[in-house]
PDB file of N, CA and C in Angstrom:
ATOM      1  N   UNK A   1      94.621  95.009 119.746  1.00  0.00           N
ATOM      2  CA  UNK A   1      93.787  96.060 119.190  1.00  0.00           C
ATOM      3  C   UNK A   1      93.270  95.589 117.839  1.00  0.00           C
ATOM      4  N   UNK A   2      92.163  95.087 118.098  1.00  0.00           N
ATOM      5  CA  UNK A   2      91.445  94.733 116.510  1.00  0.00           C
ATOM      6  C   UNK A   2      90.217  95.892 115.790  1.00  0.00           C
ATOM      7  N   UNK A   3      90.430  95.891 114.832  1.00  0.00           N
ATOM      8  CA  UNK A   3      89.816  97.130 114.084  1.00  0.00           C
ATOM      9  C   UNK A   3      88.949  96.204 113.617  1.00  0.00           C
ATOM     10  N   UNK A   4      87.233  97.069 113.277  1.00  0.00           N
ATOM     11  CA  UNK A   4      86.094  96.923 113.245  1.00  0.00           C
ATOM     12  C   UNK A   4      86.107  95.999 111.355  1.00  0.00           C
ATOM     13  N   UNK A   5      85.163  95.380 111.198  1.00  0.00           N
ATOM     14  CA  UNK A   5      85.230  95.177 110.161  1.00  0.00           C
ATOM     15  C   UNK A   5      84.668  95.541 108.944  1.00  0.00           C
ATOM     16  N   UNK A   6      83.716  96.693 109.225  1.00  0.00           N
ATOM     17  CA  UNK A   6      83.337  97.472 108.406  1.00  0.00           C
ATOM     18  C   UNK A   6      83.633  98.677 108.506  1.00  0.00           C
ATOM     19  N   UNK A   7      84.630  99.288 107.627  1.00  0.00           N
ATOM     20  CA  UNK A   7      84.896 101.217 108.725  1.00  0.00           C
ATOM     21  C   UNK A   7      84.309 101.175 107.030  1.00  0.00           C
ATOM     22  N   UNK A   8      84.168 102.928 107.495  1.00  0.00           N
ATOM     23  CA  UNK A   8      83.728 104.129 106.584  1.00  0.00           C
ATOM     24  C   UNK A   8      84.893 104.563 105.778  1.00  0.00           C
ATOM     25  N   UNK A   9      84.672 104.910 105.069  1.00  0.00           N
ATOM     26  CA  UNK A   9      86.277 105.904 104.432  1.00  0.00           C
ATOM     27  C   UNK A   9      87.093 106.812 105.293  1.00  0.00           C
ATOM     28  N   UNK A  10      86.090 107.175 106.473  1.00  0.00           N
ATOM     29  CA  UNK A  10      86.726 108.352 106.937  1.00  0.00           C
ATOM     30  C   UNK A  10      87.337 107.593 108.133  1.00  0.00           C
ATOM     31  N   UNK A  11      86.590 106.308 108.883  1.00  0.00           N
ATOM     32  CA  UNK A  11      87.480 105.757 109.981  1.00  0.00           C
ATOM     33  C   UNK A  11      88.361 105.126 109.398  1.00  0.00           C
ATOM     34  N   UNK A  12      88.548 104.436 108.288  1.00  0.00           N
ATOM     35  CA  UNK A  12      89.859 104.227 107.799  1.00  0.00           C
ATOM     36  C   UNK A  12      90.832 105.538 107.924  1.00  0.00           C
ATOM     37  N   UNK A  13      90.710 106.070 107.044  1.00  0.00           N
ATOM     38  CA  UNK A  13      91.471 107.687 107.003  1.00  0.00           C
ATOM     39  C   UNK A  13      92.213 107.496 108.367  1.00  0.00           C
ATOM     40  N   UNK A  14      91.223 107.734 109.042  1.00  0.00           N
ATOM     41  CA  UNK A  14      91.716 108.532 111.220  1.00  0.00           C
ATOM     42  C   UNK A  14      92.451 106.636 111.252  1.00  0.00           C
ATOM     43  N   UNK A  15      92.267 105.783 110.905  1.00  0.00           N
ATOM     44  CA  UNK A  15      92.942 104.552 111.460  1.00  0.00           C
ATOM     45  C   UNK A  15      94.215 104.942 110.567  1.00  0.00           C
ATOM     46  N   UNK A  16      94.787 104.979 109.839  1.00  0.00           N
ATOM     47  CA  UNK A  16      95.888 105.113 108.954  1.00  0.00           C
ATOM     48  C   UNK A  16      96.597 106.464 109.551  1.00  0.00           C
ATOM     49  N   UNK A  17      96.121 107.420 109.946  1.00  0.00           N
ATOM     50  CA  UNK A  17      96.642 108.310 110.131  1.00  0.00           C
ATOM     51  C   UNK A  17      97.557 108.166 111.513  1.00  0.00           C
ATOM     52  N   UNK A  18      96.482 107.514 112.294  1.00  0.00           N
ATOM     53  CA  UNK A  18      96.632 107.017 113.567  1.00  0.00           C
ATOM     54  C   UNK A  18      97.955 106.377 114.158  1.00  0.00           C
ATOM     55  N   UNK A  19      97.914 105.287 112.922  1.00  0.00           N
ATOM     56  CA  UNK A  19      98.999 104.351 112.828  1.00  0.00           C
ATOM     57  C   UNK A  19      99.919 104.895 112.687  1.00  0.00           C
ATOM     58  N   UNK A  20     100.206 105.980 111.442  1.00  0.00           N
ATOM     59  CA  UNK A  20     101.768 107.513 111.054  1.00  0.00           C
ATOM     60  C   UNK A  20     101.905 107.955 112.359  1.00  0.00           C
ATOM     61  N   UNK A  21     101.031 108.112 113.643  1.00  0.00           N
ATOM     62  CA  UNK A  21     100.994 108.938 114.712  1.00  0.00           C
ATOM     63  C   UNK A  21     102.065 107.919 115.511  1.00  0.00           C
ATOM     64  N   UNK A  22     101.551 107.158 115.454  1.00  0.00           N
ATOM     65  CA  UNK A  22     102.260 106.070 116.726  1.00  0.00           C
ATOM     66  C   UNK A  22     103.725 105.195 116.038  1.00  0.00           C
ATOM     67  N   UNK A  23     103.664 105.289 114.696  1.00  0.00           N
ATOM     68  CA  UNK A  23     105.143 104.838 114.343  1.00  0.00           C
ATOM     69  C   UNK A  23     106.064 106.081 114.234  1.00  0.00           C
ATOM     70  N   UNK A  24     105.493 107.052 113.483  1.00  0.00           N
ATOM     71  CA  UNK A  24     106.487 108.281 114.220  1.00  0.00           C
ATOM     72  C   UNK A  24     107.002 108.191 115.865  1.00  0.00           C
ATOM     73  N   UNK A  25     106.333 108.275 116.574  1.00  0.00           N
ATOM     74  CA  UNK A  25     106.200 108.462 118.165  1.00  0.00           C
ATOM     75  C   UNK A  25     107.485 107.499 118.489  1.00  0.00           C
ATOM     76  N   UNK A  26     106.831 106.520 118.092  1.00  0.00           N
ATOM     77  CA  UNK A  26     107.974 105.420 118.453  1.00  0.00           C
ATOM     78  C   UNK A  26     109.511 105.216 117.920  1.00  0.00           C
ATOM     79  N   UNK A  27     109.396 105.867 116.411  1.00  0.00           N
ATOM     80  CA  UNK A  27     110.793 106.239 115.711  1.00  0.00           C
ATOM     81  C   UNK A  27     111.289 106.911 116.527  1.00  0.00           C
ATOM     82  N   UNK A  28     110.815 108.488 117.028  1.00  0.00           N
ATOM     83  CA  UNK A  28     111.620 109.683 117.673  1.00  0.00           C
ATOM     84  C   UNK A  28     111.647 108.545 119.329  1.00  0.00           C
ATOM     85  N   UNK A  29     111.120 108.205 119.672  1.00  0.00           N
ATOM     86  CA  UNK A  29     111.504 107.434 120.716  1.00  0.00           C
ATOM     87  C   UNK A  29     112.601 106.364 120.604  1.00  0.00           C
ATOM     88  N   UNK A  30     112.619 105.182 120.145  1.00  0.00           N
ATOM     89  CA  UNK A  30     113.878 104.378 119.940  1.00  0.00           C
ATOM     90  C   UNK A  30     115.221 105.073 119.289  1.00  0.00           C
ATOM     91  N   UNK A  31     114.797 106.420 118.724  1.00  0.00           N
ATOM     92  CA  UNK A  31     116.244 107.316 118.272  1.00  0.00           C
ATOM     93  C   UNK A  31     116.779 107.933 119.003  1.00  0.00           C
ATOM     94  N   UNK A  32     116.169 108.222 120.084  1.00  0.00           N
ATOM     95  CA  UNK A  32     116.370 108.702 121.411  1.00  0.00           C
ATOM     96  C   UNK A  32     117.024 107.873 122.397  1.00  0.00           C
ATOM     97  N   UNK A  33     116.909 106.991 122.688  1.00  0.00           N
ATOM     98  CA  UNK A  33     116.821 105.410 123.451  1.00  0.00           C
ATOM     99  C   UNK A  33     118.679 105.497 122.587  1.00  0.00           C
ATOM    100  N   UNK A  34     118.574 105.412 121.409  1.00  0.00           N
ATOM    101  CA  UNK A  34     119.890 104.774 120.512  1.00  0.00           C
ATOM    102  C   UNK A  34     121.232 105.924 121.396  1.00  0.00           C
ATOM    103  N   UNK A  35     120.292 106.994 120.508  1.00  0.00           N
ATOM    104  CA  UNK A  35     121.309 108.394 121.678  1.00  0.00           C
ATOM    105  C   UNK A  35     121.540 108.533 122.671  1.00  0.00           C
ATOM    106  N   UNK A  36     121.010 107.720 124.016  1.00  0.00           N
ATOM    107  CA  UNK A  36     121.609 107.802 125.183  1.00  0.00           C
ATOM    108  C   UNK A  36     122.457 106.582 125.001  1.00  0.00           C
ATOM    109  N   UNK A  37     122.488 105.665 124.745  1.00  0.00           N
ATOM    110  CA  UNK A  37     123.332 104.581 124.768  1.00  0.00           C
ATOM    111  C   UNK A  37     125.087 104.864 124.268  1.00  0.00           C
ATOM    112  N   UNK A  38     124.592 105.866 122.618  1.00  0.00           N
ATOM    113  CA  UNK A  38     125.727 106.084 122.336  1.00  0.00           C
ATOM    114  C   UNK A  38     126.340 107.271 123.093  1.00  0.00           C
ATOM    115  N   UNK A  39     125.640 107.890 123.791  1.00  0.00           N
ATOM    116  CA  UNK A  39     126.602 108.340 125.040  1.00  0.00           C
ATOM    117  C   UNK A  39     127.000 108.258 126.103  1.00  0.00           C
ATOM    118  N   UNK A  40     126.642 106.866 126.245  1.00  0.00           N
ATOM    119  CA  UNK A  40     127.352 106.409 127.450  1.00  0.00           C
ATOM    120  C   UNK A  40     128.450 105.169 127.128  1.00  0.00           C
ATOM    121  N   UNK A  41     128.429 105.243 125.303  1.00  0.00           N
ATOM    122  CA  UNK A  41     129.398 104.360 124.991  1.00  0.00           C
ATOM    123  C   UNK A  41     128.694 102.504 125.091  1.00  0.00           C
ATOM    124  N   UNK A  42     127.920 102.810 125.116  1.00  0.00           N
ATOM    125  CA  UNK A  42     127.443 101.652 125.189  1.00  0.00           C
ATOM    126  C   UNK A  42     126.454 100.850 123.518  1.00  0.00           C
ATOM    127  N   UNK A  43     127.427 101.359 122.272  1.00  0.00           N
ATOM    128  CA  UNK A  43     127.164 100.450 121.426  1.00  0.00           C
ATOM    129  C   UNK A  43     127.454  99.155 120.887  1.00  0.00           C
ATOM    130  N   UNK A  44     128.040  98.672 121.517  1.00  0.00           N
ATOM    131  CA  UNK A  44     128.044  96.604 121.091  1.00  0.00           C
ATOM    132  C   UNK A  44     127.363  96.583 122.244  1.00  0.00           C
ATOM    133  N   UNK A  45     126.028  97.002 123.167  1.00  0.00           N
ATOM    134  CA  UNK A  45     125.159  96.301 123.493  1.00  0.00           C
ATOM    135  C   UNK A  45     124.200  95.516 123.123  1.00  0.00           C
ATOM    136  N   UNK A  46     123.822  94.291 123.898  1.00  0.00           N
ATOM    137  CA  UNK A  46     122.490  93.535 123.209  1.00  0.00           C
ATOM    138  C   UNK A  46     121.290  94.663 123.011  1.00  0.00           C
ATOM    139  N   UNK A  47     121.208  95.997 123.828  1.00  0.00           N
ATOM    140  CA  UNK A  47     119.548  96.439 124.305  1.00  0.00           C
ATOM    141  C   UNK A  47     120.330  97.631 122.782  1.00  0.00           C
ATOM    142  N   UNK A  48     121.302  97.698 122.602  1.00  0.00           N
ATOM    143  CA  UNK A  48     121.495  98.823 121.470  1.00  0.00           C
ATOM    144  C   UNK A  48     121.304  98.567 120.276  1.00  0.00           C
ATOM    145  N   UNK A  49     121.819  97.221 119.865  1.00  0.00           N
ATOM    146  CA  UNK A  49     121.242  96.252 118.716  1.00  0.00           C
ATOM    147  C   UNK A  49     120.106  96.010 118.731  1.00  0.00           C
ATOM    148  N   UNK A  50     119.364  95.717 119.537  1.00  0.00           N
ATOM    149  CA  UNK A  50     117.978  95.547 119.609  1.00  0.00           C
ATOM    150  C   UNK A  50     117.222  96.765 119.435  1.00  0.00           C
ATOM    151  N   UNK A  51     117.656  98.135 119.485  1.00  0.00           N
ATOM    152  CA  UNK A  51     116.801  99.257 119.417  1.00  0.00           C
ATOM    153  C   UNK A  51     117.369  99.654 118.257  1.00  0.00           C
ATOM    154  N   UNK A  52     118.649  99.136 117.285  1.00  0.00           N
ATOM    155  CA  UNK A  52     119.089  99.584 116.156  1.00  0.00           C
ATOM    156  C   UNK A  52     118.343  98.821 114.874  1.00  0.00           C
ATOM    157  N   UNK A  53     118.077  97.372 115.067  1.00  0.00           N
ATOM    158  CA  UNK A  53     116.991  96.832 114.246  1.00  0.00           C
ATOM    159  C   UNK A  53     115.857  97.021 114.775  1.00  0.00           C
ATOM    160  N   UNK A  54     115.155  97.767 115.897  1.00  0.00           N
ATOM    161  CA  UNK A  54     113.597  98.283 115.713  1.00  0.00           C
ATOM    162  C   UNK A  54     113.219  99.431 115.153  1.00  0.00           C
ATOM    163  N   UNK A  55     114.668 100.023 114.983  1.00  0.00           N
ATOM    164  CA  UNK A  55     114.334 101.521 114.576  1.00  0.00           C
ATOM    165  C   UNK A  55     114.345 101.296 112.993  1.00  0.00           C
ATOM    166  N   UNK A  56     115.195 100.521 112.085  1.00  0.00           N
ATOM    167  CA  UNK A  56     115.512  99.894 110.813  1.00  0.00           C
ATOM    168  C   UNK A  56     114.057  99.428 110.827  1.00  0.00           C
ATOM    169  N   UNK A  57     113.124  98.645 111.065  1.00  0.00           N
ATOM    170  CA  UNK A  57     112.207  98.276 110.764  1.00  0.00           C
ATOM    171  C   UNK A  57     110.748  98.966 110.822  1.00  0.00           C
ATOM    172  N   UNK A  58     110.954 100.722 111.640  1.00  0.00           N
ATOM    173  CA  UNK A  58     110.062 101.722 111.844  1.00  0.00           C
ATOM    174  C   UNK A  58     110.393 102.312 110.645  1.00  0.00           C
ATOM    175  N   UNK A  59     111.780 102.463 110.383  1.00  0.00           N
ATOM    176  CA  UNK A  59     111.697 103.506 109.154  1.00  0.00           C
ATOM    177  C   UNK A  59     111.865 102.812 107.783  1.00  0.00           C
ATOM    178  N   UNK A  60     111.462 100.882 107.668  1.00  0.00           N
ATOM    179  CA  UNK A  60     110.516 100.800 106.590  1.00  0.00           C
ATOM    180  C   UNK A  60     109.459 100.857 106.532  1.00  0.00           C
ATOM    181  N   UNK A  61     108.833 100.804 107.736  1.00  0.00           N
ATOM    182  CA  UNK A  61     106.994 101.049 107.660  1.00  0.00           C
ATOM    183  C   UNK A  61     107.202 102.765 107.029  1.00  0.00           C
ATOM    184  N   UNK A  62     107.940 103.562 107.797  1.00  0.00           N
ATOM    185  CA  UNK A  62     107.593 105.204 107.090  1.00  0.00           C
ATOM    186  C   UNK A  62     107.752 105.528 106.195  1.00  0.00           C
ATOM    187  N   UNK A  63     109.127 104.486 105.660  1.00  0.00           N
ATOM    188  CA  UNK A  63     109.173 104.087 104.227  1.00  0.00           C
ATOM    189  C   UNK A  63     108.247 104.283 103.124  1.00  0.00           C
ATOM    190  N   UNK A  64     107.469 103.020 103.614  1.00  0.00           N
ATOM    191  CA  UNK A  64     106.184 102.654 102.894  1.00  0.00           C
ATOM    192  C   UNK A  64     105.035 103.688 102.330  1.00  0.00           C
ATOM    193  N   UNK A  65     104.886 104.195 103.779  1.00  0.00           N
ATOM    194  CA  UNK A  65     104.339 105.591 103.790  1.00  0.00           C
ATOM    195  C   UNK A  65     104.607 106.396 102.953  1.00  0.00           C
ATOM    196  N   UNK A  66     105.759 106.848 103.124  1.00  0.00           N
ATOM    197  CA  UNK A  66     106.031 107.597 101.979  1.00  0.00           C
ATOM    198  C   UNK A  66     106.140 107.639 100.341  1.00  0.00           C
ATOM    199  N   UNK A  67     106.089 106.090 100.355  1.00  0.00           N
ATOM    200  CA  UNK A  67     106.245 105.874  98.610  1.00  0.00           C
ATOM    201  C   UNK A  67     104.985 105.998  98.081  1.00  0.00           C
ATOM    202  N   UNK A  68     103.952 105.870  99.207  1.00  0.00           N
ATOM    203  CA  UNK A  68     102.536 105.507  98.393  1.00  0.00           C
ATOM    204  C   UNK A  68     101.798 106.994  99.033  1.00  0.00           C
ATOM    205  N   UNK A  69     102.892 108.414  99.678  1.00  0.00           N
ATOM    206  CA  UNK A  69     102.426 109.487  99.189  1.00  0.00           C
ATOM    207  C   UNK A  69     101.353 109.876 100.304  1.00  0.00           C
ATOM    208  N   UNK A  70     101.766 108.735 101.540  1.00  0.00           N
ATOM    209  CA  UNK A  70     100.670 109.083 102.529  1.00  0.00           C
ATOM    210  C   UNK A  70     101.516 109.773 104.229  1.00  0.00           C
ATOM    211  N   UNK A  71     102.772 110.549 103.670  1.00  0.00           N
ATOM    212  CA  UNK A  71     103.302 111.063 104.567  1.00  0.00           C
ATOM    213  C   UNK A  71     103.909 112.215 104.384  1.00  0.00           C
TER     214      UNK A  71
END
């Protein structure tokens, strides 16, 4: 997905916003994903570690977001 190389202020805006849309989405999703695992007892998995550092690395992007006041 490559973005245009001239946007407007406002397709920036809807692209940024866009982006909060789909890393949220995906946070409440891999936190979800984490929660069935840990109820089936299945945390020293490889697929649980792997969804425990994707979720660590969603909530520094929201992080980000948030420091610079755009969440």
């Amino acid at each position: 997905m490559s973005a245009p190389v001239h946007q407007t202020p406002e397709e920036r805006l809807t692209a940024f916003e866009a982006m909060l849309s789909a890393v949220e989405a995906q946070y409440a999703d891999t936190a979800a994903q984490i929660e069935k695992l840990k109820a089936a007892g299945r945390v020293k998995s490889a697929t649980y570690r792997q969804l425990f550092a994707k979720k660590l690395n969603l909530q520094d992007i929201l992080t980000f977001y948030e420091v610079y006041g755009l969440r």
